[in-house]
C-alpha atoms as a PDB file:
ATOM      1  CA  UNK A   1       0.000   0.000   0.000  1.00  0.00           C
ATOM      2  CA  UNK A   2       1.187   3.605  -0.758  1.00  0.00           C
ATOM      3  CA  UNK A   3       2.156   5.523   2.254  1.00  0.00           C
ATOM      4  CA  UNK A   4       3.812   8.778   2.685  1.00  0.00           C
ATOM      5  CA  UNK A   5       5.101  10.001   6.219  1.00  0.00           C
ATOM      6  CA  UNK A   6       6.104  13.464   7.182  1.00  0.00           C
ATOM      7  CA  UNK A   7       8.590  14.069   9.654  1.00  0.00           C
ATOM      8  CA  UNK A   8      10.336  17.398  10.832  1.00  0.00           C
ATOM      9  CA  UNK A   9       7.733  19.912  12.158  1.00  0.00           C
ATOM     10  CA  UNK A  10       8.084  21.523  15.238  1.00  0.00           C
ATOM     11  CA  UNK A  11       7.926  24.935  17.071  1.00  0.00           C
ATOM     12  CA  UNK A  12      10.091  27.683  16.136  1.00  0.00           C
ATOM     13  CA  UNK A  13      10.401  31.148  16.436  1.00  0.00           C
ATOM     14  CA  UNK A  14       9.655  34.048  13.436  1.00  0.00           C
ATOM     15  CA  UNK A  15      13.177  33.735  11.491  1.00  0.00           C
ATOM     16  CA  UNK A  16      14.205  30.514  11.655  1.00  0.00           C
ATOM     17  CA  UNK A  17      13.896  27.437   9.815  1.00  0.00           C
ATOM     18  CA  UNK A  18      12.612  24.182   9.914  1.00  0.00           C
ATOM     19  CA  UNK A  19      13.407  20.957   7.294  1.00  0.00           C
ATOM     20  CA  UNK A  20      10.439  18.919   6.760  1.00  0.00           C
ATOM     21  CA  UNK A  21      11.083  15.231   5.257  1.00  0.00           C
ATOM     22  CA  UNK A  22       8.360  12.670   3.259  1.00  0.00           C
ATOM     23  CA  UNK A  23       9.628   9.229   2.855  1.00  0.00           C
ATOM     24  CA  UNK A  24       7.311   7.491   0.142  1.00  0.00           C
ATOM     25  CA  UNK A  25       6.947   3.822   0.155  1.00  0.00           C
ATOM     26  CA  UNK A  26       4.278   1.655  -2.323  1.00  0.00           C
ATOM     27  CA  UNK A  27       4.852   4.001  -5.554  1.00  0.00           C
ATOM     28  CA  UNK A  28       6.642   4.294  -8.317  1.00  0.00           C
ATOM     29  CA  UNK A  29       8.694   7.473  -7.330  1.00  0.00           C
ATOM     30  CA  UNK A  30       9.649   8.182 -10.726  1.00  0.00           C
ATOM     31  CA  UNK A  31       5.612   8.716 -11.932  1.00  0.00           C
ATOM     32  CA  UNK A  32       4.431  10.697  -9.629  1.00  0.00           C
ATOM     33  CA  UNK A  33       4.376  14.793  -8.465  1.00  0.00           C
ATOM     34  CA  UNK A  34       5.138  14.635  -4.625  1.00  0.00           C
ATOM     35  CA  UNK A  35       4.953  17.860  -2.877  1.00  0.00           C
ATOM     36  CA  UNK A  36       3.512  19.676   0.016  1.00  0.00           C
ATOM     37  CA  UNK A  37       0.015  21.550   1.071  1.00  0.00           C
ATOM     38  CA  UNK A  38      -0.592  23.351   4.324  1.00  0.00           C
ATOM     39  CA  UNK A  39      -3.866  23.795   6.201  1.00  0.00           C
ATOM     40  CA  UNK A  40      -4.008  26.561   9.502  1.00  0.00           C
ATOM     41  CA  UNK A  41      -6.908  26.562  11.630  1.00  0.00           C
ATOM     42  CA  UNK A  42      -9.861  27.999   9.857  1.00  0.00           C
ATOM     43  CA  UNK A  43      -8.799  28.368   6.794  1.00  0.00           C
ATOM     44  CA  UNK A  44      -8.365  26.915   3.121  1.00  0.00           C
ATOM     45  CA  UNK A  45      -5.833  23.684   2.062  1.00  0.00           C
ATOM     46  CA  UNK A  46      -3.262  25.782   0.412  1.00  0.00           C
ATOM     47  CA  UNK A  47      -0.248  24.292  -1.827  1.00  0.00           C
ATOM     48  CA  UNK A  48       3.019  24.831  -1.164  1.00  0.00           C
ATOM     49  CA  UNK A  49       5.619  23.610  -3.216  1.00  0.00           C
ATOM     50  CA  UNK A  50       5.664  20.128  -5.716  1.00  0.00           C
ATOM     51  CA  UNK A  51       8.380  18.353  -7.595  1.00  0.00           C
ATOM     52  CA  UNK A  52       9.065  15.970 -10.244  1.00  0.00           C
ATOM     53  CA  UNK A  53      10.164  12.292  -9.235  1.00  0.00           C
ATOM     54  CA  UNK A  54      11.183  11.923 -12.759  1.00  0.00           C
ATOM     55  CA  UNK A  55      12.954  15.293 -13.439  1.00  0.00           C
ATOM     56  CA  UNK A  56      13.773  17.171 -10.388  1.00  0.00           C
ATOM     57  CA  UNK A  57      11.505  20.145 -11.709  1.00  0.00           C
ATOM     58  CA  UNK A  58       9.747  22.311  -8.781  1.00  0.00           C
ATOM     59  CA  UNK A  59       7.031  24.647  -8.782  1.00  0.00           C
ATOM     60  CA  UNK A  60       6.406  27.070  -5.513  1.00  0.00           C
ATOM     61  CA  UNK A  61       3.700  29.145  -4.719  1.00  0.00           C
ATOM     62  CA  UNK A  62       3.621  32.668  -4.285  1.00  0.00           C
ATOM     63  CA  UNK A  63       3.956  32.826  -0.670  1.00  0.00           C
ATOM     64  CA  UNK A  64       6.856  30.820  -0.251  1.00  0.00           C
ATOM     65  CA  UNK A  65       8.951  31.569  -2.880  1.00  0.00           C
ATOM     66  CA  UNK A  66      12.547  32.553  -2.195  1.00  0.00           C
ATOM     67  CA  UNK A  67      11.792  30.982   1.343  1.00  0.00           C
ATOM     68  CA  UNK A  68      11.080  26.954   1.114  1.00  0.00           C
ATOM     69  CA  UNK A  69      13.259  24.573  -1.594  1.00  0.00           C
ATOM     70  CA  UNK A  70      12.050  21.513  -1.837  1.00  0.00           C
ATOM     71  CA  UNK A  71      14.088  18.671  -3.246  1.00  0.00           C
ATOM     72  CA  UNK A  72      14.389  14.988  -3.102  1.00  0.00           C
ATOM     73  CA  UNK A  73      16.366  12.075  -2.770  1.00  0.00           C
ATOM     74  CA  UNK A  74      15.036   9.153  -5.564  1.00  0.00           C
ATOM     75  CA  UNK A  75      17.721   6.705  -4.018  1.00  0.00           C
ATOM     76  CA  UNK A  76      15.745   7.055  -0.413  1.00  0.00           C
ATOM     77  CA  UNK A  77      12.197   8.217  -2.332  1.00  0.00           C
ATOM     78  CA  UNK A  78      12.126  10.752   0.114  1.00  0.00           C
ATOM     79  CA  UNK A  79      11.224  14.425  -0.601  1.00  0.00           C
ATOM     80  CA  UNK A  80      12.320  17.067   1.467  1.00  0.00           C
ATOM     81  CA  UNK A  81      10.583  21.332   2.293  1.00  0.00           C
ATOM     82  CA  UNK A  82      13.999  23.524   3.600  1.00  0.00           C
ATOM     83  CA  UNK A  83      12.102  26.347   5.196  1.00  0.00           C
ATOM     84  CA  UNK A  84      13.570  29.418   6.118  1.00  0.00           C
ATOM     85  CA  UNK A  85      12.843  33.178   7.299  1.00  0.00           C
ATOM     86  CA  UNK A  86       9.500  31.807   8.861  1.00  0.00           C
ATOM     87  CA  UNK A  87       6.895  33.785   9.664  1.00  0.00           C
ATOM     88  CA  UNK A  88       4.122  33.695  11.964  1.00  0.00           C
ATOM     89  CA  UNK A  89       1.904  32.920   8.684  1.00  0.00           C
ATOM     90  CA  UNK A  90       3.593  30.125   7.761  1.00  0.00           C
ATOM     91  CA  UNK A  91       2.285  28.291  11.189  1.00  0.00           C
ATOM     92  CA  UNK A  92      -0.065  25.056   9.561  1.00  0.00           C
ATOM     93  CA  UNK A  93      -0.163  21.356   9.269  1.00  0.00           C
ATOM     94  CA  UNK A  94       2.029  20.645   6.378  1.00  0.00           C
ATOM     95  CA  UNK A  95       0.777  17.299   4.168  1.00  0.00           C
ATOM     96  CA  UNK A  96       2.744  15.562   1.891  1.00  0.00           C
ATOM     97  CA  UNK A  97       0.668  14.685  -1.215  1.00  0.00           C
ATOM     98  CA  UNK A  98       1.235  12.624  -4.669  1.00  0.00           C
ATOM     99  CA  UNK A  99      -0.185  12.555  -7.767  1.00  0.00           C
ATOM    100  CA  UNK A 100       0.275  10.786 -11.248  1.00  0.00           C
ATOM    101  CA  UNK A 101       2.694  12.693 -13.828  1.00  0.00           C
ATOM    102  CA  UNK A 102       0.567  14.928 -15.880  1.00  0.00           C
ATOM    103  CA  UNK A 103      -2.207  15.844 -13.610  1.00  0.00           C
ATOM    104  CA  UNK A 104      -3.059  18.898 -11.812  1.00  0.00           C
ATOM    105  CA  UNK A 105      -1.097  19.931  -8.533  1.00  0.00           C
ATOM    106  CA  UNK A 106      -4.233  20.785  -6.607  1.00  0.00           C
ATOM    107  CA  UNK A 107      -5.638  19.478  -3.387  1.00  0.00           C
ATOM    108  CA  UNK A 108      -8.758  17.786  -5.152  1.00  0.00           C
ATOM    109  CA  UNK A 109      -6.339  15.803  -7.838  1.00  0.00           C
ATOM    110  CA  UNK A 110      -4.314  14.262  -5.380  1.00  0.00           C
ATOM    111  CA  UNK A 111      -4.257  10.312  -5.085  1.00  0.00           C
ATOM    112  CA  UNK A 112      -2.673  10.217  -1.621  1.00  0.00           C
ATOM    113  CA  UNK A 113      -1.695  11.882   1.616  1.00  0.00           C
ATOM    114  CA  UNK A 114       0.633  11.561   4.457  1.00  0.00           C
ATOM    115  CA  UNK A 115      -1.140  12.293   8.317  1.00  0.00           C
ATOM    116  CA  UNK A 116       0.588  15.510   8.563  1.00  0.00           C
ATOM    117  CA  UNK A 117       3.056  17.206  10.547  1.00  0.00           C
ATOM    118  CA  UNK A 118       2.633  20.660  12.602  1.00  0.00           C
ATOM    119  CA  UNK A 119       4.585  23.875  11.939  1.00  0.00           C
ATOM    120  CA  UNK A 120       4.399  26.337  14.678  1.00  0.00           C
ATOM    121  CA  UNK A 121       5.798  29.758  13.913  1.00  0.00           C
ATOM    122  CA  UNK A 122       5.670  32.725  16.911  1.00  0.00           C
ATOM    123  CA  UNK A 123       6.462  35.704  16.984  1.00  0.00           C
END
C-alpha cells in the first residue's frame, strides 16, 4: 500500500527554519508529483511547493517563494521542504501529497496523503 510520512515539524520562532522530510513507500517514485500543502486553523488547504520524481523540476507558490526549496532524494524516495525566514503565517499542518505525472497539482487531484506534521511559527 502507498504511504507517505512526514517528519520534521516543530515549534520555532519568526526567522528561523525548519526541514520537513516525506519518505514514500508503495509508488513508483519516478511517476508521480510529490509535494507539500498546508492547512491553519480555519482556513483553506493551500499548496506549497511540488516536484518531479522523474525530473527534479519544482514549482512554488507565491507565498513561499525565495523561502522553502524543496528537493528529493530518488535513491531514499524521500522528498524534502527547507524552510527558512519563517513567519508567523507560515504556522499550519504541512501534508505531503502525490499525484500521477501529468495531472493537476491541486488538493482535489491528489491520489494520496501523508497524516501531517505541525509547523508552529511565533512571533
Amino acid at each position: 500500500e502507498v504511504q507517505l510520512v512526514e517528519s520534521g515539524g516543530g515549534w520555532v520562532q519568526a526567522g528561523g527554519s525548519l526541514r520537513l522530510s516525506c519518505a514514500a513507500s508503495g509508488l513508483t517514485f519516478d511517476d508521480y508529483h510529490i509535494g507539500w500543502f498546508r492547512q491553519a486553523p480555519g482556513q483553506e488547504r493551500e499548496g506549497v511547493s511540488a516536484i518531479s520524481g522523474r525530473d527534479g523540476s519544482t514549482f512554488y507558490f507565491d507565498s513561499v517563494k525565495g523561502r522553502f526549496t524543496i528537493s528529493s532524494d530518488n535513491a531514499k524516495k524521500t522528498v524534502y521542504l527547507q524552510m527558512n525566514s519563517l513567519k508567523p503565517e507560515d504556522s499550519a499542518v504541512y501534508y505531503c501529497a502525490a499525484v500521477g505525472s501529468g495531472r493537476y497539482f491541486r488538493a482535489s487531484d491528489m491520489e494520496y496523503w501523508g497524516k501531517g506534521t505541525l509547523v508552529t511559527v511565533s512571533s
